[in-house]
PDB file of N, CA and C in Angstrom:
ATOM      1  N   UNK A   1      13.301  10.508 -13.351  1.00  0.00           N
ATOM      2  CA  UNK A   1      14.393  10.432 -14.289  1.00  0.00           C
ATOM      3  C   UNK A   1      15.556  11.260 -13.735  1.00  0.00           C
ATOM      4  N   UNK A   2      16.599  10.826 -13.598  1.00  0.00           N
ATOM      5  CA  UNK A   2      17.663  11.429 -13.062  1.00  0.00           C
ATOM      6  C   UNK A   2      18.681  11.991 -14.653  1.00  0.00           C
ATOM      7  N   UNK A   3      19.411  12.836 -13.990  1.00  0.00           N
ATOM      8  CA  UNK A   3      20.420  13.679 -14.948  1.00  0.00           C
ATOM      9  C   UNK A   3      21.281  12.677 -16.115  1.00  0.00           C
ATOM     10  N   UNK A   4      21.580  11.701 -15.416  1.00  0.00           N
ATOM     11  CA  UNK A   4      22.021  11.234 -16.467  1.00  0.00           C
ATOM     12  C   UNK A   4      21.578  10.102 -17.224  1.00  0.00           C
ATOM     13  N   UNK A   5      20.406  10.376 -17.312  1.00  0.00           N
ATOM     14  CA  UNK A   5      19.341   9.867 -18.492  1.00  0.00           C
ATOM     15  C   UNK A   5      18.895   8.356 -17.681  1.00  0.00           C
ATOM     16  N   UNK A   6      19.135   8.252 -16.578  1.00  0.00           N
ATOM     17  CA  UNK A   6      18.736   6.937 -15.919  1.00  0.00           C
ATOM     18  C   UNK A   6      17.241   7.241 -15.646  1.00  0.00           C
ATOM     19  N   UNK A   7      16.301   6.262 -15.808  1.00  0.00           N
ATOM     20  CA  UNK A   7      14.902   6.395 -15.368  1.00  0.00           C
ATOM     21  C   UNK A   7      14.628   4.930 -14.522  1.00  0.00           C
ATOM     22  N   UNK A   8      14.036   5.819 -12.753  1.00  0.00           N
ATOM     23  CA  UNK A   8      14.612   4.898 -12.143  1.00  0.00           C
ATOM     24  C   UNK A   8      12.698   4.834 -12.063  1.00  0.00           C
ATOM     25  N   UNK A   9      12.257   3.399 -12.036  1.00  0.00           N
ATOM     26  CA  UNK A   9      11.018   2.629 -12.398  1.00  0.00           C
ATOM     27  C   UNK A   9      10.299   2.516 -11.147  1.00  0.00           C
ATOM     28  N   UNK A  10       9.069   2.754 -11.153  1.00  0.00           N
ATOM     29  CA  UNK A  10       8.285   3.077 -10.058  1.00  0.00           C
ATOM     30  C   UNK A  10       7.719   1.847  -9.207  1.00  0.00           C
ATOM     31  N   UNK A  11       8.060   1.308  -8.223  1.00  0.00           N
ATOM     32  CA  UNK A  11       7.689   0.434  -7.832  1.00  0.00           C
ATOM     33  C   UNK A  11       6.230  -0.106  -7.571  1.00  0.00           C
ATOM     34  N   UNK A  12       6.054  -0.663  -8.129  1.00  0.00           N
ATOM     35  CA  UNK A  12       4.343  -1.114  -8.159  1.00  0.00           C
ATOM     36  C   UNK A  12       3.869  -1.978  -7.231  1.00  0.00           C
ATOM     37  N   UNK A  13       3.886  -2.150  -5.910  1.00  0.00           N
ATOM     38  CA  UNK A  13       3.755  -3.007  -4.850  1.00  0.00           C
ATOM     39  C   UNK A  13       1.934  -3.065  -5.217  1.00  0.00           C
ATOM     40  N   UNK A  14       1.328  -2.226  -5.164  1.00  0.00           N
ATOM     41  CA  UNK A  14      -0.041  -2.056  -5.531  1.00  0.00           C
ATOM     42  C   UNK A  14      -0.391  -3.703  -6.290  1.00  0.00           C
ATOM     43  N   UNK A  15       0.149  -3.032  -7.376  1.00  0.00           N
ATOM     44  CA  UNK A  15      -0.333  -4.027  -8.392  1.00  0.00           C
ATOM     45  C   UNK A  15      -0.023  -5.394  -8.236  1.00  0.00           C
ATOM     46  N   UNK A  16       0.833  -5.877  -7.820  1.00  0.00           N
ATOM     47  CA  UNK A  16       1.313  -7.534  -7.609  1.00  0.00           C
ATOM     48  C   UNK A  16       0.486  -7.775  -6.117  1.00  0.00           C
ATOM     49  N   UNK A  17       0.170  -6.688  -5.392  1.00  0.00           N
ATOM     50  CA  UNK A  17      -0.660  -7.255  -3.998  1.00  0.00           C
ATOM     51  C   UNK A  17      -2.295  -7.151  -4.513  1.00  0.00           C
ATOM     52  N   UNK A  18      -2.707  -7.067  -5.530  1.00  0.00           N
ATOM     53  CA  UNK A  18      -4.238  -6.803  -5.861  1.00  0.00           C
ATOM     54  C   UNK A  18      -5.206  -8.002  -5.786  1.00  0.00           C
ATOM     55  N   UNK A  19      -4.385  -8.809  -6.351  1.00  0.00           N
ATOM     56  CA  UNK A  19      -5.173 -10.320  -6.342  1.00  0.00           C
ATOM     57  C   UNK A  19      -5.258 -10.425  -4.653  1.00  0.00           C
ATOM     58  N   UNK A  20      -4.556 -10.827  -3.983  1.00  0.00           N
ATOM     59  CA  UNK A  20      -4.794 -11.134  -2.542  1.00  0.00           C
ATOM     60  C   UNK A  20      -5.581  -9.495  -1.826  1.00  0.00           C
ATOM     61  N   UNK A  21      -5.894  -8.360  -2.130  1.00  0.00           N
ATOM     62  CA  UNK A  21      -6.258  -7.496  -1.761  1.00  0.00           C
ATOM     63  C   UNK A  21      -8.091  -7.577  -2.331  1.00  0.00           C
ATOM     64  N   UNK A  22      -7.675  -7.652  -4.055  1.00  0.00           N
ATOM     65  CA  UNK A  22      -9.375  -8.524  -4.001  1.00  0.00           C
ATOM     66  C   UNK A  22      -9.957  -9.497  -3.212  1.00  0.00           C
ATOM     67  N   UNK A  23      -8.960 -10.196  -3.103  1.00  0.00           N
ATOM     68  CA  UNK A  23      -9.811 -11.868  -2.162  1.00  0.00           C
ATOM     69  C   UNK A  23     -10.043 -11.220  -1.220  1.00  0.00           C
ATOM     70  N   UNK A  24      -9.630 -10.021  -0.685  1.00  0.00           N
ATOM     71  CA  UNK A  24      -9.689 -10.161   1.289  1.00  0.00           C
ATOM     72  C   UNK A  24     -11.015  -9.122   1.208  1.00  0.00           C
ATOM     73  N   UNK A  25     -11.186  -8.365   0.077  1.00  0.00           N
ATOM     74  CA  UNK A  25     -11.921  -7.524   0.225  1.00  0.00           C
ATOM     75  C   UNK A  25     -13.177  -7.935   0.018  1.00  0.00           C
ATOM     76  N   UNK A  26     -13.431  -8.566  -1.234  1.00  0.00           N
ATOM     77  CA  UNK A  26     -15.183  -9.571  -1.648  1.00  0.00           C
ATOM     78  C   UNK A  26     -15.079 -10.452  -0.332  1.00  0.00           C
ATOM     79  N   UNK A  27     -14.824 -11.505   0.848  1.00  0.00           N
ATOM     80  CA  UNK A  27     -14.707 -12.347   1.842  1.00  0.00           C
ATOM     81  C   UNK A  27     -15.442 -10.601   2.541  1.00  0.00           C
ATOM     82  N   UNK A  28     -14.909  -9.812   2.923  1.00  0.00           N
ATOM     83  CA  UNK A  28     -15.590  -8.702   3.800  1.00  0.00           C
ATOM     84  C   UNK A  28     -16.766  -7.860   3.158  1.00  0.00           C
ATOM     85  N   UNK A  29     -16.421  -8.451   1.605  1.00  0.00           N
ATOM     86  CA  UNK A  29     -18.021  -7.855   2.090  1.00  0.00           C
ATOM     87  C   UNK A  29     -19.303  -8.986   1.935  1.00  0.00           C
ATOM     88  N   UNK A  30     -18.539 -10.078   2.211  1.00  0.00           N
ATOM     89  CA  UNK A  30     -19.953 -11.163   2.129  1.00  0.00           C
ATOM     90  C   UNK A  30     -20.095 -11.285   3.817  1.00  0.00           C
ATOM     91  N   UNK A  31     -19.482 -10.993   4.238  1.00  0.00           N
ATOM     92  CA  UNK A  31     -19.564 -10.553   6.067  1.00  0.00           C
ATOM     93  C   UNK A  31     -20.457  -9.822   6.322  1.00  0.00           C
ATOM     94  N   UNK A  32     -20.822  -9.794   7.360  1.00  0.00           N
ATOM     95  CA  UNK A  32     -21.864  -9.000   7.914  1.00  0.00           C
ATOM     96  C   UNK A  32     -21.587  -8.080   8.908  1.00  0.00           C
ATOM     97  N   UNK A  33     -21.825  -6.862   8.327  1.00  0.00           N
ATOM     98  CA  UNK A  33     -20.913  -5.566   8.895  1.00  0.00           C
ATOM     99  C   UNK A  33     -21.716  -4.786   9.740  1.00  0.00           C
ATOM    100  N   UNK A  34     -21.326  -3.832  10.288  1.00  0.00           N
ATOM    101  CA  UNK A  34     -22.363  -2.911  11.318  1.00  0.00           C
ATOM    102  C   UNK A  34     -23.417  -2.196  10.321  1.00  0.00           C
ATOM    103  N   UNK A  35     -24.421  -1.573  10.931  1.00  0.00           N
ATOM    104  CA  UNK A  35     -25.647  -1.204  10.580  1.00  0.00           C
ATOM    105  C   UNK A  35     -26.099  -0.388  11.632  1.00  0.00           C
ATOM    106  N   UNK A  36     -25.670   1.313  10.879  1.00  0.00           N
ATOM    107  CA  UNK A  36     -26.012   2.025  12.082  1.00  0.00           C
ATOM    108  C   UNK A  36     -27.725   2.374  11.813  1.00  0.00           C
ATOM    109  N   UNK A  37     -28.384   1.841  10.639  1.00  0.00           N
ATOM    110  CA  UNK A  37     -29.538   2.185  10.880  1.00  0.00           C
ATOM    111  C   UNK A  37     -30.526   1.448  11.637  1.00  0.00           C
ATOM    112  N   UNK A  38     -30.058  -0.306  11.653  1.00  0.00           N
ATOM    113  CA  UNK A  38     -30.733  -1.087  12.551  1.00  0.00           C
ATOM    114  C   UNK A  38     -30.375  -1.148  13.668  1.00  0.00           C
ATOM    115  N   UNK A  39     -28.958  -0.791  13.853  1.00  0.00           N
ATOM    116  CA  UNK A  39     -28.008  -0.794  15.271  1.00  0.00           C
ATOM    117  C   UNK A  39     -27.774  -2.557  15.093  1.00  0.00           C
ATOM    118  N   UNK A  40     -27.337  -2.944  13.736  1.00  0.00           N
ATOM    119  CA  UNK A  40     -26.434  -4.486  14.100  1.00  0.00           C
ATOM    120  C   UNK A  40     -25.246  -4.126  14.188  1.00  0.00           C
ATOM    121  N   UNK A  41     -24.855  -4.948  15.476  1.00  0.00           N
ATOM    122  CA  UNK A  41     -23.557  -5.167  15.884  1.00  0.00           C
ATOM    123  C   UNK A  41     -22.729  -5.529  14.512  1.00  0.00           C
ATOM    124  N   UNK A  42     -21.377  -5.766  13.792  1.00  0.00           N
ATOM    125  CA  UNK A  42     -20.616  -6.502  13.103  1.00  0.00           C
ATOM    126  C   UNK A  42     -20.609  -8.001  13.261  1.00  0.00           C
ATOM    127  N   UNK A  43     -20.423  -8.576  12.751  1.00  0.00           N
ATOM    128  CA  UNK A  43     -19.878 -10.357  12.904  1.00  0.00           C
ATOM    129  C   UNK A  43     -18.452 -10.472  13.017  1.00  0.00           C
ATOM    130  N   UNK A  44     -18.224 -11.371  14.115  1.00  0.00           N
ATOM    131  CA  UNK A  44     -16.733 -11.190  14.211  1.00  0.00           C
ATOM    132  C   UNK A  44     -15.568 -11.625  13.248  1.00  0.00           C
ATOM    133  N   UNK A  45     -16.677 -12.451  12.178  1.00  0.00           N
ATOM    134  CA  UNK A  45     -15.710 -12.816  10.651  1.00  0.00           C
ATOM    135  C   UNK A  45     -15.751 -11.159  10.121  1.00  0.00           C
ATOM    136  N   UNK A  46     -17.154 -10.489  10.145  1.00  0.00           N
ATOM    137  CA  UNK A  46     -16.389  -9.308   9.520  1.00  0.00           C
ATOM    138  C   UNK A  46     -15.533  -8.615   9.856  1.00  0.00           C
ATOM    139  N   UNK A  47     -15.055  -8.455  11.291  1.00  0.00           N
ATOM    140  CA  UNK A  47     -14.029  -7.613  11.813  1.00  0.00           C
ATOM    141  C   UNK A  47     -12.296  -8.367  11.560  1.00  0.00           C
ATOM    142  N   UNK A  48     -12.550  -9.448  11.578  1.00  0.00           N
ATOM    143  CA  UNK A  48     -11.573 -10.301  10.931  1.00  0.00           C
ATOM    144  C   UNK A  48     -11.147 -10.003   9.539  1.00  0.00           C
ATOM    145  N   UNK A  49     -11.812 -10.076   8.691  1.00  0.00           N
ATOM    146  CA  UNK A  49     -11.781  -9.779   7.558  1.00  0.00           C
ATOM    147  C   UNK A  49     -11.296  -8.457   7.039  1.00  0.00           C
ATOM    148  N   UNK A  50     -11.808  -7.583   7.820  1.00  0.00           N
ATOM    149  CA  UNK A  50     -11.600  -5.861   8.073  1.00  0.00           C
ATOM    150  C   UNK A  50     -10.375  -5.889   8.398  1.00  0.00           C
ATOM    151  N   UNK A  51      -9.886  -6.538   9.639  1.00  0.00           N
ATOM    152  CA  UNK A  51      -8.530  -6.469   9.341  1.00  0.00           C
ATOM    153  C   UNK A  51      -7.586  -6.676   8.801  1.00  0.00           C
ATOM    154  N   UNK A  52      -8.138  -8.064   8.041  1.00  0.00           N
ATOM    155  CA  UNK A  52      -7.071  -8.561   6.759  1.00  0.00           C
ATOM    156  C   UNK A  52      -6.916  -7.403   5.900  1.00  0.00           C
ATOM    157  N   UNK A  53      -7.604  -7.232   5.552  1.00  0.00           N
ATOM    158  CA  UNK A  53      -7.653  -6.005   4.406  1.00  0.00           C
ATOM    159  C   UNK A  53      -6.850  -4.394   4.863  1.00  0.00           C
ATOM    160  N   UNK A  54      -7.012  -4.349   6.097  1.00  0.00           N
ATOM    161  CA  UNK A  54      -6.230  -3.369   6.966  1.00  0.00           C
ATOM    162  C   UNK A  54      -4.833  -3.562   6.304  1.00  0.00           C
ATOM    163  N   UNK A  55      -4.261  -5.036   6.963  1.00  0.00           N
ATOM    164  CA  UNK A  55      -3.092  -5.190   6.815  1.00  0.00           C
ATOM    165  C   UNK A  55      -2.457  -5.128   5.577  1.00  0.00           C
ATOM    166  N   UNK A  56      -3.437  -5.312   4.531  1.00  0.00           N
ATOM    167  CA  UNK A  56      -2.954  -5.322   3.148  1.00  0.00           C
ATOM    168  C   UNK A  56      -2.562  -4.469   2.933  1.00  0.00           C
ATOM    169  N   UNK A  57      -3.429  -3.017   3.253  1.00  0.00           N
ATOM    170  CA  UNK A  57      -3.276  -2.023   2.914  1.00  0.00           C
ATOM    171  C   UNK A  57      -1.415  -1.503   3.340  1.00  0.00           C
ATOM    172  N   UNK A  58      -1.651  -1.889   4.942  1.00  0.00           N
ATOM    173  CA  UNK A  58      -0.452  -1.505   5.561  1.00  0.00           C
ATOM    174  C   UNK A  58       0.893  -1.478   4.884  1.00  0.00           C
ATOM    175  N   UNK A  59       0.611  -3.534   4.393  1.00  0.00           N
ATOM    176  CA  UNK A  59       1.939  -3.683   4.097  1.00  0.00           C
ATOM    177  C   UNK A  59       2.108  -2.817   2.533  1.00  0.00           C
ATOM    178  N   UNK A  60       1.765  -2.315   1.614  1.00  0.00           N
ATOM    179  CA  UNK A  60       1.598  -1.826   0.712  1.00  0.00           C
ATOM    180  C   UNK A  60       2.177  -0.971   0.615  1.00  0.00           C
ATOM    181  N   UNK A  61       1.358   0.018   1.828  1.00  0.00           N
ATOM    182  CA  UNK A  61       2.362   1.494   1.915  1.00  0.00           C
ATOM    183  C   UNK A  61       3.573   1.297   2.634  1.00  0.00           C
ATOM    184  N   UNK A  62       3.718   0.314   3.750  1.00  0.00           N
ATOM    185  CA  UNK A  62       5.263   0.168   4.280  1.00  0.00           C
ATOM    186  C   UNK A  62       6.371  -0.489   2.814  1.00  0.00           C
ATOM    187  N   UNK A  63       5.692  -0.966   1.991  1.00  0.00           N
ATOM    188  CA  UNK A  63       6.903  -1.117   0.865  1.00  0.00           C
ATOM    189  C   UNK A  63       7.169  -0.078   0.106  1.00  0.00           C
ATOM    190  N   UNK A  64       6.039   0.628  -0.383  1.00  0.00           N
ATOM    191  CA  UNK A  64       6.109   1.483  -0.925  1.00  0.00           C
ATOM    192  C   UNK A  64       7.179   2.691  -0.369  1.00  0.00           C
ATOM    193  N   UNK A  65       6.875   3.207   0.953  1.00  0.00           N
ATOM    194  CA  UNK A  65       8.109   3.768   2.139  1.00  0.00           C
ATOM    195  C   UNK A  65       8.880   3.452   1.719  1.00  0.00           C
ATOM    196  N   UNK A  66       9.388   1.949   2.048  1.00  0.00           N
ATOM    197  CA  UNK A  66      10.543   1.427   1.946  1.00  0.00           C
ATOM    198  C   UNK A  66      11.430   1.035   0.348  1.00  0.00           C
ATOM    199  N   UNK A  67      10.827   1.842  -0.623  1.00  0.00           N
ATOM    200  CA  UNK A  67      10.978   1.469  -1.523  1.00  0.00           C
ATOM    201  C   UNK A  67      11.760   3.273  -2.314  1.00  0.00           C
ATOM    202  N   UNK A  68      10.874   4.878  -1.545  1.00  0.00           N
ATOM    203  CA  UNK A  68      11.317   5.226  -1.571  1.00  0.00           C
ATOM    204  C   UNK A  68      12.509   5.940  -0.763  1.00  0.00           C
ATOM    205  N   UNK A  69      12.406   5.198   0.788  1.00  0.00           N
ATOM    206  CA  UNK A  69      13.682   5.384   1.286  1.00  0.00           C
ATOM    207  C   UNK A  69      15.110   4.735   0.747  1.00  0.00           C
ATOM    208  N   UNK A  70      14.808   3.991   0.306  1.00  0.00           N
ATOM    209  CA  UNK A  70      15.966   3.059  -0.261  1.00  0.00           C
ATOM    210  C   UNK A  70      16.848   4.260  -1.721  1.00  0.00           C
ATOM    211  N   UNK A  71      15.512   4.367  -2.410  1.00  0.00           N
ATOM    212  CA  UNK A  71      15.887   5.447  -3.466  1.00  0.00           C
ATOM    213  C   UNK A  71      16.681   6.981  -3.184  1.00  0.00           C
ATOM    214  N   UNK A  72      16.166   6.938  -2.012  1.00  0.00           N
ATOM    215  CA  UNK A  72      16.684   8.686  -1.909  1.00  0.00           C
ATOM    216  C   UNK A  72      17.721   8.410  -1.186  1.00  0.00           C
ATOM    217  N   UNK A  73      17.984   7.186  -0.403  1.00  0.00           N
ATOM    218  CA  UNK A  73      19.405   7.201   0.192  1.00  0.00           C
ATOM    219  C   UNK A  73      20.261   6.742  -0.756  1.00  0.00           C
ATOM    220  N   UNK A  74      20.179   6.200  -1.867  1.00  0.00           N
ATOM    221  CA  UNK A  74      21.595   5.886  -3.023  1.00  0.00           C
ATOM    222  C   UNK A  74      21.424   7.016  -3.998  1.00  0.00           C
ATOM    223  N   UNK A  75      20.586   8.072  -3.927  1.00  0.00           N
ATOM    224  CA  UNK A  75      21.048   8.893  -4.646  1.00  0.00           C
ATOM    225  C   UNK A  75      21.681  10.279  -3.886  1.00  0.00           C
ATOM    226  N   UNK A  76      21.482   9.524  -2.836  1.00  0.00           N
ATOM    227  CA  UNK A  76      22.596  10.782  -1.646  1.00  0.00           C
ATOM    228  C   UNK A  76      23.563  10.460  -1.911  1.00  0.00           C
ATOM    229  N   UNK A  77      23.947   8.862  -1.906  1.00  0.00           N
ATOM    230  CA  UNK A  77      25.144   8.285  -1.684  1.00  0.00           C
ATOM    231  C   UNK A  77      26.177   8.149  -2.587  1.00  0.00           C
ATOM    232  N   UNK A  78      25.297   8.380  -4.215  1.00  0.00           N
ATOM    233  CA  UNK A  78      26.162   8.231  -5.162  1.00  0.00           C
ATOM    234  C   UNK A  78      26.428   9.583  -5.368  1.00  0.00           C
ATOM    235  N   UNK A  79      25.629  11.026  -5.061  1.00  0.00           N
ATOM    236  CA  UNK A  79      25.842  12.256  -6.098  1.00  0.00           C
ATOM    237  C   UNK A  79      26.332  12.755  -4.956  1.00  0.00           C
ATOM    238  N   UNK A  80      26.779  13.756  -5.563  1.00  0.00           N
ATOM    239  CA  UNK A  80      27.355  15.445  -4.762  1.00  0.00           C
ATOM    240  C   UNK A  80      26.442  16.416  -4.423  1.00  0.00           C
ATOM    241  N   UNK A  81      25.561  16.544  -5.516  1.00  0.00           N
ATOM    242  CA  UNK A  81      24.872  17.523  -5.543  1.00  0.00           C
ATOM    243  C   UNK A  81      23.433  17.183  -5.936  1.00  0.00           C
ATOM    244  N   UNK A  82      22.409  17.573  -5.439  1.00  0.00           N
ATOM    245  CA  UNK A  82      21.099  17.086  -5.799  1.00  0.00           C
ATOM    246  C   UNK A  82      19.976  18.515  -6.225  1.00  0.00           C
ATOM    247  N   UNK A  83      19.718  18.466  -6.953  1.00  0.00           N
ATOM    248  CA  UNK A  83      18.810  20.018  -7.640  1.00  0.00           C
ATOM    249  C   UNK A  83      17.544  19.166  -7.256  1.00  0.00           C
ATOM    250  N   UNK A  84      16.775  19.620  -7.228  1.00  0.00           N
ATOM    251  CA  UNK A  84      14.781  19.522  -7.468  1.00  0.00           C
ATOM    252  C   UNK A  84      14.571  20.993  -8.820  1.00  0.00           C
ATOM    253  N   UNK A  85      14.068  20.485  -9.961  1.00  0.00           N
ATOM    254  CA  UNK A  85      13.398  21.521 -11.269  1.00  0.00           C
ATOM    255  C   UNK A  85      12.075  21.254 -11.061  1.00  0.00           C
ATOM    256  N   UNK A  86      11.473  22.219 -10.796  1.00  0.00           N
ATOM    257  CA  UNK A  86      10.010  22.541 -10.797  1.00  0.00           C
ATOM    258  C   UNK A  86       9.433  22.658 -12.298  1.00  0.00           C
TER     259      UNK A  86
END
């Protein structure tokens, strides 16, 4: 919430990427993953899969970044002065 009563809304990239973050995640775990107690190798759908879900993650936090770089540079751009209240 900024000073002059503006409340600037938290971007929820999370939540609108969940559905495609569920799908990628149940697909990996019906894969067949390593097993350090038998010593199985992975299946290369599971490492596939592993990475889908990687990337989900990725792009998530790169919006999220990019969501609060965007924020802190227009409130450089519009104010003079910027306080932080603990």
């Amino acid at each position: 919430m900024l000073s002059t009563g503006h409340v600037v809304p938290n971007p929820r990239h999370l939540d609108t990427a969940l559905r495609g973050l569920r799908r990628a995640q149940r697909t990996c775990s019906r894969r067949r993953g390593p097993d350090r107690r038998t010593h199985i190798d992975p299946s290369n759908r599971w490492r596939k899969a592993t990475t889908r879900v990687t990337t989900l993650y990725t792009r998530i936090a790169n919006q999220r970044r990019d969501g609060l770089h965007k924020l802190t540079t227009r409130l450089v751009a519009e104010h003079d002065v910027i306080v932080v209240k603990t």
